[in-house]
C-alpha atoms as a PDB file:
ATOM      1  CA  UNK A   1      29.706 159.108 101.334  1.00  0.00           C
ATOM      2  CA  UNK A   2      32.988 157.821  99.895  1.00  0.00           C
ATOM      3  CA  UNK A   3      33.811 159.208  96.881  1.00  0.00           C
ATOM      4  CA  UNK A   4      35.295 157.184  93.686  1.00  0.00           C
ATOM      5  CA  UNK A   5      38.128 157.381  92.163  1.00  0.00           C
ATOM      6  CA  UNK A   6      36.500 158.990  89.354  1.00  0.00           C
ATOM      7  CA  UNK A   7      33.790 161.347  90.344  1.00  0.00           C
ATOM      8  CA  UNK A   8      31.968 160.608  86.733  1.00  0.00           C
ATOM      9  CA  UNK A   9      31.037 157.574  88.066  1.00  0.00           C
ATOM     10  CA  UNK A  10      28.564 159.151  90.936  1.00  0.00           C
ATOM     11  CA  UNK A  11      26.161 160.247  88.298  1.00  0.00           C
ATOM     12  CA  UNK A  12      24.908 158.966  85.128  1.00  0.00           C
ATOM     13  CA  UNK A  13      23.407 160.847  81.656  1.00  0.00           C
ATOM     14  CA  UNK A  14      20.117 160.385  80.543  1.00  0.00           C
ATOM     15  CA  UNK A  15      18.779 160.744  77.244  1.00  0.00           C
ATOM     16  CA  UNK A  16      16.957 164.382  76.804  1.00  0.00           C
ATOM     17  CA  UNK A  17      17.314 165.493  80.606  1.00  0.00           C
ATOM     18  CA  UNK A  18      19.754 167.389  82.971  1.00  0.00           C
ATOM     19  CA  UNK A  19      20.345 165.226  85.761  1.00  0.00           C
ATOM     20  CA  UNK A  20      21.606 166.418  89.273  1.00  0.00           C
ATOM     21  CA  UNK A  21      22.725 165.275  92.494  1.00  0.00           C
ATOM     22  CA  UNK A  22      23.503 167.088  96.189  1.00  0.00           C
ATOM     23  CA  UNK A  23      26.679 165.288  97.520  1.00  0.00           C
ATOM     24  CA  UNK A  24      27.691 167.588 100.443  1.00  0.00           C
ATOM     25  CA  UNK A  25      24.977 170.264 101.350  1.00  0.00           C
ATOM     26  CA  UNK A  26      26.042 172.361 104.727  1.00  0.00           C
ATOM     27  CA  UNK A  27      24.790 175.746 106.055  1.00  0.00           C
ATOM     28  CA  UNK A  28      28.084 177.104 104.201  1.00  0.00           C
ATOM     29  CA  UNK A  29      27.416 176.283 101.033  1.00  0.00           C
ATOM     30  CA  UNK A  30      26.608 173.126  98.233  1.00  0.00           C
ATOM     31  CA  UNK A  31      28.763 170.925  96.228  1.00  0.00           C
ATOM     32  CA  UNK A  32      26.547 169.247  93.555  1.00  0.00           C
ATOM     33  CA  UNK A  33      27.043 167.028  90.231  1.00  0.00           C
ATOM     34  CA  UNK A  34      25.452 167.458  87.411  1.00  0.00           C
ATOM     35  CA  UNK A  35      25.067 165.605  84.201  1.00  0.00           C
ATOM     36  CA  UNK A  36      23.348 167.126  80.696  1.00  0.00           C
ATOM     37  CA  UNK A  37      22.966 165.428  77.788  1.00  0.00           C
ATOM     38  CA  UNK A  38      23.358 167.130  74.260  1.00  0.00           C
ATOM     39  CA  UNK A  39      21.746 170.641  73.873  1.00  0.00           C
ATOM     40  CA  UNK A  40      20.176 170.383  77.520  1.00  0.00           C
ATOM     41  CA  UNK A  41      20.815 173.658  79.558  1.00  0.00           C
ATOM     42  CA  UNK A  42      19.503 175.610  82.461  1.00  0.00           C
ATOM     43  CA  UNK A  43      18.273 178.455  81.293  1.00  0.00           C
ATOM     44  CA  UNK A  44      19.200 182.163  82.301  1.00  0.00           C
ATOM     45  CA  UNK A  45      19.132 182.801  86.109  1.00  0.00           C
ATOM     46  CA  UNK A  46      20.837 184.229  88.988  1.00  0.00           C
ATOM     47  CA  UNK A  47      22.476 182.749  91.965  1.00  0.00           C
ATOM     48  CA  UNK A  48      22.746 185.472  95.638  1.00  0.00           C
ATOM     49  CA  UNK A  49      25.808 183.003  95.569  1.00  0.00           C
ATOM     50  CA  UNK A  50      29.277 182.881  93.607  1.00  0.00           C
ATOM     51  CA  UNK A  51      29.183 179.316  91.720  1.00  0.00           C
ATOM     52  CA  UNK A  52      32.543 177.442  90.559  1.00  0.00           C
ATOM     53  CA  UNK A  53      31.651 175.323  87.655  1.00  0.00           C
ATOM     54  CA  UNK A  54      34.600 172.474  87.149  1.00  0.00           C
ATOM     55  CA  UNK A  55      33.545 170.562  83.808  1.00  0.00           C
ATOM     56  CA  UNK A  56      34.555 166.818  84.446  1.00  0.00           C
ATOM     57  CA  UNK A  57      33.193 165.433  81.111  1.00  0.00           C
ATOM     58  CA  UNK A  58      32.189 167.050  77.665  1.00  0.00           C
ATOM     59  CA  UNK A  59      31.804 170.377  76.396  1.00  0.00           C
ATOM     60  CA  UNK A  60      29.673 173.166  78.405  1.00  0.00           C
ATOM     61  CA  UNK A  61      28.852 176.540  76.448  1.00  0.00           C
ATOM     62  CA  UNK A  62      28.846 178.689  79.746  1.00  0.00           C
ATOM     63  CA  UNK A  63      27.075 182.149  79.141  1.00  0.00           C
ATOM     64  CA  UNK A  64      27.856 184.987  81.892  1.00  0.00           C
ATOM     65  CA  UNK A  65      26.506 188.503  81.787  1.00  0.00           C
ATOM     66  CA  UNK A  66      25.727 187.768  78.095  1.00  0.00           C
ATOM     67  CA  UNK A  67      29.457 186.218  77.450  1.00  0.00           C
ATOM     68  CA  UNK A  68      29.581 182.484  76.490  1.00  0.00           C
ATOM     69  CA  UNK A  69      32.259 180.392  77.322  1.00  0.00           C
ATOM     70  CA  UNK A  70      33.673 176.928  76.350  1.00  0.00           C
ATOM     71  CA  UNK A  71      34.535 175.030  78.644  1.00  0.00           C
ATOM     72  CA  UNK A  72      36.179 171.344  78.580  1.00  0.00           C
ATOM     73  CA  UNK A  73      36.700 168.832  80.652  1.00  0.00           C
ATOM     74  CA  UNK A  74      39.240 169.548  83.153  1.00  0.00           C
ATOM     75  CA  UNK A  75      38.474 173.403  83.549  1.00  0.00           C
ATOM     76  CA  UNK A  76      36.217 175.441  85.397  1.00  0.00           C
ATOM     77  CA  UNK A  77      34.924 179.189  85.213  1.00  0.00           C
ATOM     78  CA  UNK A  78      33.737 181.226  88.160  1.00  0.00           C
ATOM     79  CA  UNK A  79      30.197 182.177  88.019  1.00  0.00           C
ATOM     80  CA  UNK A  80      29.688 185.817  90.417  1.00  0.00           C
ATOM     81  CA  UNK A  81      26.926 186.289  92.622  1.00  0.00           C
ATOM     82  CA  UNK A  82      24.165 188.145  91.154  1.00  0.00           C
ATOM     83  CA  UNK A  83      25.377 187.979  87.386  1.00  0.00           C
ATOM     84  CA  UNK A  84      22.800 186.384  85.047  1.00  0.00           C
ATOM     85  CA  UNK A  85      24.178 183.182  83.799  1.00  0.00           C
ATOM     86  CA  UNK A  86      23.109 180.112  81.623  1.00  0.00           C
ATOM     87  CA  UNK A  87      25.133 176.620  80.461  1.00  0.00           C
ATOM     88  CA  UNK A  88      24.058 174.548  77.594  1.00  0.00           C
ATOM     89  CA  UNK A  89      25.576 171.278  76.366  1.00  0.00           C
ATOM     90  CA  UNK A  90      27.409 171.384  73.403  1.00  0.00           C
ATOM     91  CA  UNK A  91      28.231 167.478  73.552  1.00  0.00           C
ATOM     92  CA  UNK A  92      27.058 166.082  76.634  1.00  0.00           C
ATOM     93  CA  UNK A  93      29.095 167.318  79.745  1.00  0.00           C
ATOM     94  CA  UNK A  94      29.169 166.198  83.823  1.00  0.00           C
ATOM     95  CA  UNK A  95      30.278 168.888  86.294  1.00  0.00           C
ATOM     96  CA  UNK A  96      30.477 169.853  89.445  1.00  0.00           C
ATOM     97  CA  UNK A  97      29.054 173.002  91.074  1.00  0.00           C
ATOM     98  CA  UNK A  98      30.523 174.598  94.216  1.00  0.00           C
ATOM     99  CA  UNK A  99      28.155 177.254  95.748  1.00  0.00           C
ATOM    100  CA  UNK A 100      29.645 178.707  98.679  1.00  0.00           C
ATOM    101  CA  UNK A 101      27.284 181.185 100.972  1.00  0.00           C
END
């Protein structure tokens, strides 16, 4: 898959849903998109996996081991294997998830 310019543009928000997309999955590890719209979240879970969150769009409240975060468009924040974690939109946000095995 070629990949635009702007990686935005590979997924879209829709209204009252987290939307998500695989765009390279390998036996090493994930790279996925995801977009939430206003006060969508996943809720509390843990990965076996460390995650690297890069916020492309919006705001993301990022919540790790009971610490929230804000992050903005253009950073990320490393999620740690096996540390509870949650992310909630404070204005609707797009990222991109890197889960390496």
């Amino acid at each position: 898959m070629d990949i635009p310019k702007n990686i935005n543009d590979l997924i879209n928000y829709q209204e009252g849903s987290v939307v998500s997309r695989e765009i390279v999955k390998k036996p090493s590890g994930i790279i996925s998109l995801f977009a939430f719209d206003i006060e969508q979240g996943l809720s509390e879970h843990k990965s076996p996996y460390d995650a690297l969150v890069i916020v492309t769009d919006g705001i993301a409240e990022v919540t790790i081991s009971g610490k929230k975060h804000k992050v903005r468009a253009g950073e990320s924040i490393l999620m740690k294997a096996n540390e509870p974690h949650a992310l909630k939109a404070i204005e609707k946000f797009k990222m991109v998830l890197i889960m390496i095995k």
